[in-house]
PDB file of N, CA and C in Angstrom:
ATOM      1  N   UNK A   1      -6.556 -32.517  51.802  1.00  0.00           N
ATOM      2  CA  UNK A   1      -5.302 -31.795  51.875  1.00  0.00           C
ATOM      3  C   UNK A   1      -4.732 -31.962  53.279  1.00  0.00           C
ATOM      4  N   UNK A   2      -3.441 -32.334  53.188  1.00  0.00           N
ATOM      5  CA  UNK A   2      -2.638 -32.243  54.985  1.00  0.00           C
ATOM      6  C   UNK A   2      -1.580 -31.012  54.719  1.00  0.00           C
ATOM      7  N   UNK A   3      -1.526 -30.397  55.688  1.00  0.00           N
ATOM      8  CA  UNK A   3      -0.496 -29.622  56.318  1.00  0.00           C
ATOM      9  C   UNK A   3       0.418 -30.276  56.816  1.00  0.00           C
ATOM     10  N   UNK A   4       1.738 -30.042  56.773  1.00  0.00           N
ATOM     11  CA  UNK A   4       2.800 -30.195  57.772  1.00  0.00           C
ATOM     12  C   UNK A   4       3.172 -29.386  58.340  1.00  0.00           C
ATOM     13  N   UNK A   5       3.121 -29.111  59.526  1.00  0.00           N
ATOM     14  CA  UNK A   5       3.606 -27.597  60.721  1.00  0.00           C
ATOM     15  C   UNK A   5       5.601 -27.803  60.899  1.00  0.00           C
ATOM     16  N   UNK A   6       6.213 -27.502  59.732  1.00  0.00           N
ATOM     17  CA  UNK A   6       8.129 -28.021  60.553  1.00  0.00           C
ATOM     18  C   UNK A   6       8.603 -26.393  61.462  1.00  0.00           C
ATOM     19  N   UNK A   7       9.595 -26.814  61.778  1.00  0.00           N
ATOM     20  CA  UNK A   7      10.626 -25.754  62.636  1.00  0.00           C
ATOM     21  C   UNK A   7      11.904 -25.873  61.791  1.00  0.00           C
ATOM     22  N   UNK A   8      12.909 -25.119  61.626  1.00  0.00           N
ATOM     23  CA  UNK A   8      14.106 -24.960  61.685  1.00  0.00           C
ATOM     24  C   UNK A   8      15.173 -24.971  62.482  1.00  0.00           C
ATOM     25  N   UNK A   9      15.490 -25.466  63.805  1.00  0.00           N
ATOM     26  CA  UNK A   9      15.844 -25.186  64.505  1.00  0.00           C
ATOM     27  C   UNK A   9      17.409 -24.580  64.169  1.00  0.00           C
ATOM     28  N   UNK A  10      17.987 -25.366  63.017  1.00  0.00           N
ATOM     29  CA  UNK A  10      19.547 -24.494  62.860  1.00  0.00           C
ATOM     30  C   UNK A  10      19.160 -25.200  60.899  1.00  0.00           C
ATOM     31  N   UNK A  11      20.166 -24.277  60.029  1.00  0.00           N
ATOM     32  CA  UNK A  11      20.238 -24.296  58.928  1.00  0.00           C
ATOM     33  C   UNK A  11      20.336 -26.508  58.425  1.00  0.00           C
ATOM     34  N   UNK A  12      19.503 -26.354  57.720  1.00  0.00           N
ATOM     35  CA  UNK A  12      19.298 -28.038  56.784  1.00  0.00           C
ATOM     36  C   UNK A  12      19.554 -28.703  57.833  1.00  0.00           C
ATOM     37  N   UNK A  13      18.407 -28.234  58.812  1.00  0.00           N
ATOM     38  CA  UNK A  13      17.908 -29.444  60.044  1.00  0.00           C
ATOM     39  C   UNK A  13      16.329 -28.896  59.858  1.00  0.00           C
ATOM     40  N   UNK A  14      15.309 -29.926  59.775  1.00  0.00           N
ATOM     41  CA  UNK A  14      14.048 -29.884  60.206  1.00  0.00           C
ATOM     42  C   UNK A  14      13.101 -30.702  60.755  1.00  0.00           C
ATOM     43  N   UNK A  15      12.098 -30.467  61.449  1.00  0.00           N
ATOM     44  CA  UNK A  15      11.928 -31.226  62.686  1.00  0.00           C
ATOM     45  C   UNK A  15      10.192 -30.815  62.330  1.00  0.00           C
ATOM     46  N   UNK A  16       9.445 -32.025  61.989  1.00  0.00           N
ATOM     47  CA  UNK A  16       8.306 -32.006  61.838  1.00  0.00           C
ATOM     48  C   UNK A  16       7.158 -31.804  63.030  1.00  0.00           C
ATOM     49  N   UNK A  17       6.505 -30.379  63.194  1.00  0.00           N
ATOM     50  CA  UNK A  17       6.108 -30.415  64.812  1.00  0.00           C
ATOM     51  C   UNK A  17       4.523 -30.916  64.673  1.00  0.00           C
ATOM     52  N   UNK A  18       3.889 -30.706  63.370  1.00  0.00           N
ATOM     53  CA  UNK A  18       1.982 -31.268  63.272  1.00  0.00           C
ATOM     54  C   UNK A  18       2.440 -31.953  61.730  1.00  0.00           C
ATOM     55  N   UNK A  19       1.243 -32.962  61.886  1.00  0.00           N
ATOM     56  CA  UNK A  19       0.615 -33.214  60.659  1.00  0.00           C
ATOM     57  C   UNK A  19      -1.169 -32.341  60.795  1.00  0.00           C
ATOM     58  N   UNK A  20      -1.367 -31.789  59.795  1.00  0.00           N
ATOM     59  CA  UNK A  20      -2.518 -31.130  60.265  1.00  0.00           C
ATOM     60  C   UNK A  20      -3.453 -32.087  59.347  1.00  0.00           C
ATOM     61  N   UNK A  21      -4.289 -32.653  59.699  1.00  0.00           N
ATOM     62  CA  UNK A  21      -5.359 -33.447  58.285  1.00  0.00           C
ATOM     63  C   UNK A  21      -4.978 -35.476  58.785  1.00  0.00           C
ATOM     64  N   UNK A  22      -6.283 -35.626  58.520  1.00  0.00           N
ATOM     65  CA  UNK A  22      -5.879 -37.658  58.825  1.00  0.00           C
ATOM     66  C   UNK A  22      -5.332 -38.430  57.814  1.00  0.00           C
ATOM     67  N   UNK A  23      -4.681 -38.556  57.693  1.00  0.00           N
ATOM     68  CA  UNK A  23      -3.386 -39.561  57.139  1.00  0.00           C
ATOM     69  C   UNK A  23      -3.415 -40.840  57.019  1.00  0.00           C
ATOM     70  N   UNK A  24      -3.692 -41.574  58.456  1.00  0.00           N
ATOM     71  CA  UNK A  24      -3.862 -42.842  57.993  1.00  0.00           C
ATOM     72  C   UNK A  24      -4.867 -43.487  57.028  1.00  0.00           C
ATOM     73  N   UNK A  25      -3.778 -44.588  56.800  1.00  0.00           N
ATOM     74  CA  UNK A  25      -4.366 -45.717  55.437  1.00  0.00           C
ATOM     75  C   UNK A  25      -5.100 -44.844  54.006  1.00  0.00           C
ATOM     76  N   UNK A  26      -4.037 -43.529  54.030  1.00  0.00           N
ATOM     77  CA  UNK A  26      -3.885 -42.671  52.513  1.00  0.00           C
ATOM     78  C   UNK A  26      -2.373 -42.664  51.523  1.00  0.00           C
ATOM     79  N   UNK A  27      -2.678 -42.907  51.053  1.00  0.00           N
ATOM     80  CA  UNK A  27      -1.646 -42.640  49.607  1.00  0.00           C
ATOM     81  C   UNK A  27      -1.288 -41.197  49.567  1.00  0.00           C
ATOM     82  N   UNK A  28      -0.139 -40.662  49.832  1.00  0.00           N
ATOM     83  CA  UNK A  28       0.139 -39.050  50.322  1.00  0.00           C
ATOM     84  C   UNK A  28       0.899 -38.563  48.983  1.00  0.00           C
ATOM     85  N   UNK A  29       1.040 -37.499  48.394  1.00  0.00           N
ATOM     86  CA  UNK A  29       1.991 -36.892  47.100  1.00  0.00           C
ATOM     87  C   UNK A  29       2.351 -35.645  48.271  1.00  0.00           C
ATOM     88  N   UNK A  30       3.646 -35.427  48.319  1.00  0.00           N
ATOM     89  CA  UNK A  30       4.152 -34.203  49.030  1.00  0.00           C
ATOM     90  C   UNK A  30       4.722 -33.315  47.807  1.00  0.00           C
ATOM     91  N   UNK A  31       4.001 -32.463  47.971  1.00  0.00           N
ATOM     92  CA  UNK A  31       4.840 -31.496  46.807  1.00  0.00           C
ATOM     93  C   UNK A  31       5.391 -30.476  47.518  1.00  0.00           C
ATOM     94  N   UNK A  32       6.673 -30.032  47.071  1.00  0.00           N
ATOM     95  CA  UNK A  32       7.461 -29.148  47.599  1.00  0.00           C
ATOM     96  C   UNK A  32       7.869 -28.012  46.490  1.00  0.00           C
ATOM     97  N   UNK A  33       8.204 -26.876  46.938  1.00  0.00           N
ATOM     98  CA  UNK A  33       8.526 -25.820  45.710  1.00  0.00           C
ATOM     99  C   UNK A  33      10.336 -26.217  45.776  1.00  0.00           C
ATOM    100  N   UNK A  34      11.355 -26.875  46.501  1.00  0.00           N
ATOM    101  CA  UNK A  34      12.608 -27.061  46.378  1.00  0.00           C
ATOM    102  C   UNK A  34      12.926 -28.108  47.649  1.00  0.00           C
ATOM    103  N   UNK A  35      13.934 -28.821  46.822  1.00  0.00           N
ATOM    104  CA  UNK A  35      14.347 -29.525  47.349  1.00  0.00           C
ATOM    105  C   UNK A  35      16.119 -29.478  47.283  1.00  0.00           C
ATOM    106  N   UNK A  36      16.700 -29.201  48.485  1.00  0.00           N
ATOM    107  CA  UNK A  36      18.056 -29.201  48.340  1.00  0.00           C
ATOM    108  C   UNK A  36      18.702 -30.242  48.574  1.00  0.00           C
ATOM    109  N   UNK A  37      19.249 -30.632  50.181  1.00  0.00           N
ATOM    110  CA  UNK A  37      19.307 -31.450  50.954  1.00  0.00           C
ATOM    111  C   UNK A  37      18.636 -32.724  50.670  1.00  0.00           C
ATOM    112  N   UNK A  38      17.540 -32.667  51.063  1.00  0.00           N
ATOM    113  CA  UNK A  38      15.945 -33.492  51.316  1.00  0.00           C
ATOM    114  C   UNK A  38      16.343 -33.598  52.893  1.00  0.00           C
ATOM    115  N   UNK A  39      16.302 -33.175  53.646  1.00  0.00           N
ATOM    116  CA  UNK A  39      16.274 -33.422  54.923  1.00  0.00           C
ATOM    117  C   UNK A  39      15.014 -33.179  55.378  1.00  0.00           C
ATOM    118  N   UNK A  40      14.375 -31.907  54.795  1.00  0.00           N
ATOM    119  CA  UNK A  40      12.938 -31.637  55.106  1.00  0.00           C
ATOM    120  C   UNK A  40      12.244 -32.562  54.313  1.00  0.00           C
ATOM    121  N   UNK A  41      12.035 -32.871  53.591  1.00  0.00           N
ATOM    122  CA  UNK A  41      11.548 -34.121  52.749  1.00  0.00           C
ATOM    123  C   UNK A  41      11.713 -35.307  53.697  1.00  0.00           C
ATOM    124  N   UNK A  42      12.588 -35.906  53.924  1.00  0.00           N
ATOM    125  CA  UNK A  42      13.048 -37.352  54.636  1.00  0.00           C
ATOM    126  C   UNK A  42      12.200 -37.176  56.151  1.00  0.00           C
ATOM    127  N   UNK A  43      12.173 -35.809  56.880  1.00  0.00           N
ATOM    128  CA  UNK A  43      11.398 -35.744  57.970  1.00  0.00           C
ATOM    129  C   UNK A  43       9.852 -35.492  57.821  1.00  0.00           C
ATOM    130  N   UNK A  44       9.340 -35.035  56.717  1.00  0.00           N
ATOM    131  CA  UNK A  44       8.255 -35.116  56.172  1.00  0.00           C
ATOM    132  C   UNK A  44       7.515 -36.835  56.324  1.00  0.00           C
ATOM    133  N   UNK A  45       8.721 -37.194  55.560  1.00  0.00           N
ATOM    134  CA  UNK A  45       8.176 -38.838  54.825  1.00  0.00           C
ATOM    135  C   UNK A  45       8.109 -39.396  56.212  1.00  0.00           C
ATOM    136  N   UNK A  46       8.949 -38.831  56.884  1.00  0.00           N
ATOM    137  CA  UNK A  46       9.143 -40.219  58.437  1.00  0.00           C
ATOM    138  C   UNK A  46       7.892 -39.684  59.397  1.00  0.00           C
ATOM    139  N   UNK A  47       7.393 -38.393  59.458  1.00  0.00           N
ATOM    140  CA  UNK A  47       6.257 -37.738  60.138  1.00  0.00           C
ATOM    141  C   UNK A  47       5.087 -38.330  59.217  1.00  0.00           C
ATOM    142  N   UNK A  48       4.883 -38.620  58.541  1.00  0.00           N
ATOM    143  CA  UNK A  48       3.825 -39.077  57.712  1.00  0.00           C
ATOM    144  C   UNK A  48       3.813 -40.297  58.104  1.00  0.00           C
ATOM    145  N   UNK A  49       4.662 -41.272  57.875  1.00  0.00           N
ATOM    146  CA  UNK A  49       4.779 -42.776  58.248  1.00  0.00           C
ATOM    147  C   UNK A  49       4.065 -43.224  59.781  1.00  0.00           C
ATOM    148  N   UNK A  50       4.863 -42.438  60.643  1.00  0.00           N
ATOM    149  CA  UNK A  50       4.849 -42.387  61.696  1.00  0.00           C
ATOM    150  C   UNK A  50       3.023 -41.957  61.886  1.00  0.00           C
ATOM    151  N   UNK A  51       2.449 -41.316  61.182  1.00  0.00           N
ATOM    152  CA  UNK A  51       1.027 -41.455  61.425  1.00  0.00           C
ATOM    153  C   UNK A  51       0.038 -41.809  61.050  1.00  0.00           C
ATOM    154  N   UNK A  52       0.596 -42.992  59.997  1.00  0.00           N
ATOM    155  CA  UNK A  52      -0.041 -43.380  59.390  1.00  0.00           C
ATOM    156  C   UNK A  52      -0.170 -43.774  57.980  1.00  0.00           C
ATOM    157  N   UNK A  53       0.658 -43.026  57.283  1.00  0.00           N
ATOM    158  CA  UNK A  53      -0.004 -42.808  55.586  1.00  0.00           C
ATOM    159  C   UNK A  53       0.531 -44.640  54.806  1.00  0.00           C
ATOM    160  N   UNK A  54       0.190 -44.107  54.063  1.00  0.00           N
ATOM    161  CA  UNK A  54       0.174 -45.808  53.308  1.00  0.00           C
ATOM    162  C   UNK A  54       1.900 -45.350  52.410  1.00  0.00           C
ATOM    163  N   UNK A  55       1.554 -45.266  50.824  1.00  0.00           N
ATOM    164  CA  UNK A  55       2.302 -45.022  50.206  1.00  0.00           C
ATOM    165  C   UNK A  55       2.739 -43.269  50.282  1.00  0.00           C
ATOM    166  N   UNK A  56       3.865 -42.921  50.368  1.00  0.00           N
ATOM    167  CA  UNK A  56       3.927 -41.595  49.916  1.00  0.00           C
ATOM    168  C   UNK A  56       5.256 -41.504  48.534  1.00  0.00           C
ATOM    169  N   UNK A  57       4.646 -40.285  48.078  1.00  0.00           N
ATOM    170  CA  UNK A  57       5.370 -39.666  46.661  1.00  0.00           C
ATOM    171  C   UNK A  57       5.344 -38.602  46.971  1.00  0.00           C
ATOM    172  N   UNK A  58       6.793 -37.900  46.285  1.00  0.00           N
ATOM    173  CA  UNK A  58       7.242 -36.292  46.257  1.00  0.00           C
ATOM    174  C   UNK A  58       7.180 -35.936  44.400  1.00  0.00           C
ATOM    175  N   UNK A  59       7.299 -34.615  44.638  1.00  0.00           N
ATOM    176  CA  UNK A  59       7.082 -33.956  43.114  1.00  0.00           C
ATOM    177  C   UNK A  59       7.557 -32.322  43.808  1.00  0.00           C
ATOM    178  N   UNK A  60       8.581 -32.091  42.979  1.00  0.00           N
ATOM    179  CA  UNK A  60       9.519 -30.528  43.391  1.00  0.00           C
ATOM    180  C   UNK A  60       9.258 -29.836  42.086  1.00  0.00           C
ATOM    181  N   UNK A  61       9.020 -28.799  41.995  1.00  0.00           N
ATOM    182  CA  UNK A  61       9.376 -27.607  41.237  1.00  0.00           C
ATOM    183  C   UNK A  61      10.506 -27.274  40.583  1.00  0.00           C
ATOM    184  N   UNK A  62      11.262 -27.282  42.007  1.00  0.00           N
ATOM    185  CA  UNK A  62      13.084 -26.911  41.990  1.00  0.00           C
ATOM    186  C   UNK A  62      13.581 -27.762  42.401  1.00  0.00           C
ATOM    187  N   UNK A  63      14.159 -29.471  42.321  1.00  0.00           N
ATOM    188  CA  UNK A  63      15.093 -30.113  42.678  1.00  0.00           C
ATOM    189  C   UNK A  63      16.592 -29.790  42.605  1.00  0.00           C
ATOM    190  N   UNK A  64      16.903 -28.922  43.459  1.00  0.00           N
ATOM    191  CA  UNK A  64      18.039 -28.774  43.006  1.00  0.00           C
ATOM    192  C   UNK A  64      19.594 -30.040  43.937  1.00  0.00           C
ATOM    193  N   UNK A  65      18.894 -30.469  44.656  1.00  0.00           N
ATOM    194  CA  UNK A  65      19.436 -31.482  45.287  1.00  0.00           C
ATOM    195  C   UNK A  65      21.150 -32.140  45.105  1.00  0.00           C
ATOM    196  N   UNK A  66      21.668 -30.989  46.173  1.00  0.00           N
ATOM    197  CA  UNK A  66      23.014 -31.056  46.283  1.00  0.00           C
ATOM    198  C   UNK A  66      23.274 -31.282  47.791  1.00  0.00           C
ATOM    199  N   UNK A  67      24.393 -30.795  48.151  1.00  0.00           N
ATOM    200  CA  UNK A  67      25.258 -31.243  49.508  1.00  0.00           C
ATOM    201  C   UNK A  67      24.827 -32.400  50.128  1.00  0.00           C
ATOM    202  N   UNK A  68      24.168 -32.510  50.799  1.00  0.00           N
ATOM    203  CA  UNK A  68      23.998 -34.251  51.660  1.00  0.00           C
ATOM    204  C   UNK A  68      22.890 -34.632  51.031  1.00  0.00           C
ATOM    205  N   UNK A  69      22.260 -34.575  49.932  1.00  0.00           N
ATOM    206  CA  UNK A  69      21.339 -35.051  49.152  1.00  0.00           C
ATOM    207  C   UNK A  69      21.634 -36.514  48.703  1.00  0.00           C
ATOM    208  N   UNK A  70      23.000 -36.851  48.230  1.00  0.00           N
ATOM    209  CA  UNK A  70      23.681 -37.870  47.799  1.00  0.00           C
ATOM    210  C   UNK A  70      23.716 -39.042  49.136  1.00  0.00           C
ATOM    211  N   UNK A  71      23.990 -38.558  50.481  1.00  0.00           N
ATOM    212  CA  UNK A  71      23.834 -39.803  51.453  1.00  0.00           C
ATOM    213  C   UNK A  71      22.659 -39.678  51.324  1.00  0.00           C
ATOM    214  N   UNK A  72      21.595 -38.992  51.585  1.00  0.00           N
ATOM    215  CA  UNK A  72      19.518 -38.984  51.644  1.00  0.00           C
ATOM    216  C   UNK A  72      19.358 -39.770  50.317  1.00  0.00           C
ATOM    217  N   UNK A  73      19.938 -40.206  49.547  1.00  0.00           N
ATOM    218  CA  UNK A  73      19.404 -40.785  47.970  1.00  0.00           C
ATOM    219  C   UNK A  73      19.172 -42.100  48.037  1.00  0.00           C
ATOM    220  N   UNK A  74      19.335 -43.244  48.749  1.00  0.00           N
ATOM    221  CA  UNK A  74      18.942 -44.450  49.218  1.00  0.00           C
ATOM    222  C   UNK A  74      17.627 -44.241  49.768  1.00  0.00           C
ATOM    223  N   UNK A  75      17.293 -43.190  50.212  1.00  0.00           N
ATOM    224  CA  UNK A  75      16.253 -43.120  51.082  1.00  0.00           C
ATOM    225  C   UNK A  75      14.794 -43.234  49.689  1.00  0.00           C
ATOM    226  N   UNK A  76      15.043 -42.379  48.827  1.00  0.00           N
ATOM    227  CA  UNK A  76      13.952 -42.375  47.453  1.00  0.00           C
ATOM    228  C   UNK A  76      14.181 -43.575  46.528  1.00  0.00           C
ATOM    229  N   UNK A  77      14.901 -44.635  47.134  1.00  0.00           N
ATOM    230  CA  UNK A  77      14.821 -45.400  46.243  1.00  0.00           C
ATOM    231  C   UNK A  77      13.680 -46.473  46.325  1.00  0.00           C
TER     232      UNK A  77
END
């Protein structure tokens, strides 16, 4: 299991401060209970990358994925 430690610093901005758990050269599934934006998602995926992980996959509860979700949508492709 990994942790991600984020901040908020202002509303649908987030800023990944730990990965808690070793990552590299793993296959990661991020599950989230909602996804609006994906901004926290997209900084997730890039904090993960950035330490390592191999492949990663998301799986939401609540996708409800509106307002700047549509420019972030290239990004899951």
């Amino acid at each position: 299991m990994i942790l991600i430690d984020k901040r908020r610093p202002k509303h649908n901005v987030a800023e990944v401060m730990n990965i808690i758990g070793d990552v590299k050269g793993r296959n990661i599934l991020i599950v989230d209970d909602l996804i609006d934006t994906a901004n926290t998602f997209i900084a997730a995926v890039e904090g993960l990358k950035k330490a390592g992980a191999n492949e990663i996959y998301g799986a939401s509860t609540h996708p409800i994925l509106r307002s700047g979700y549509r420019k972030n949508r290239e990004i899951f492709s």
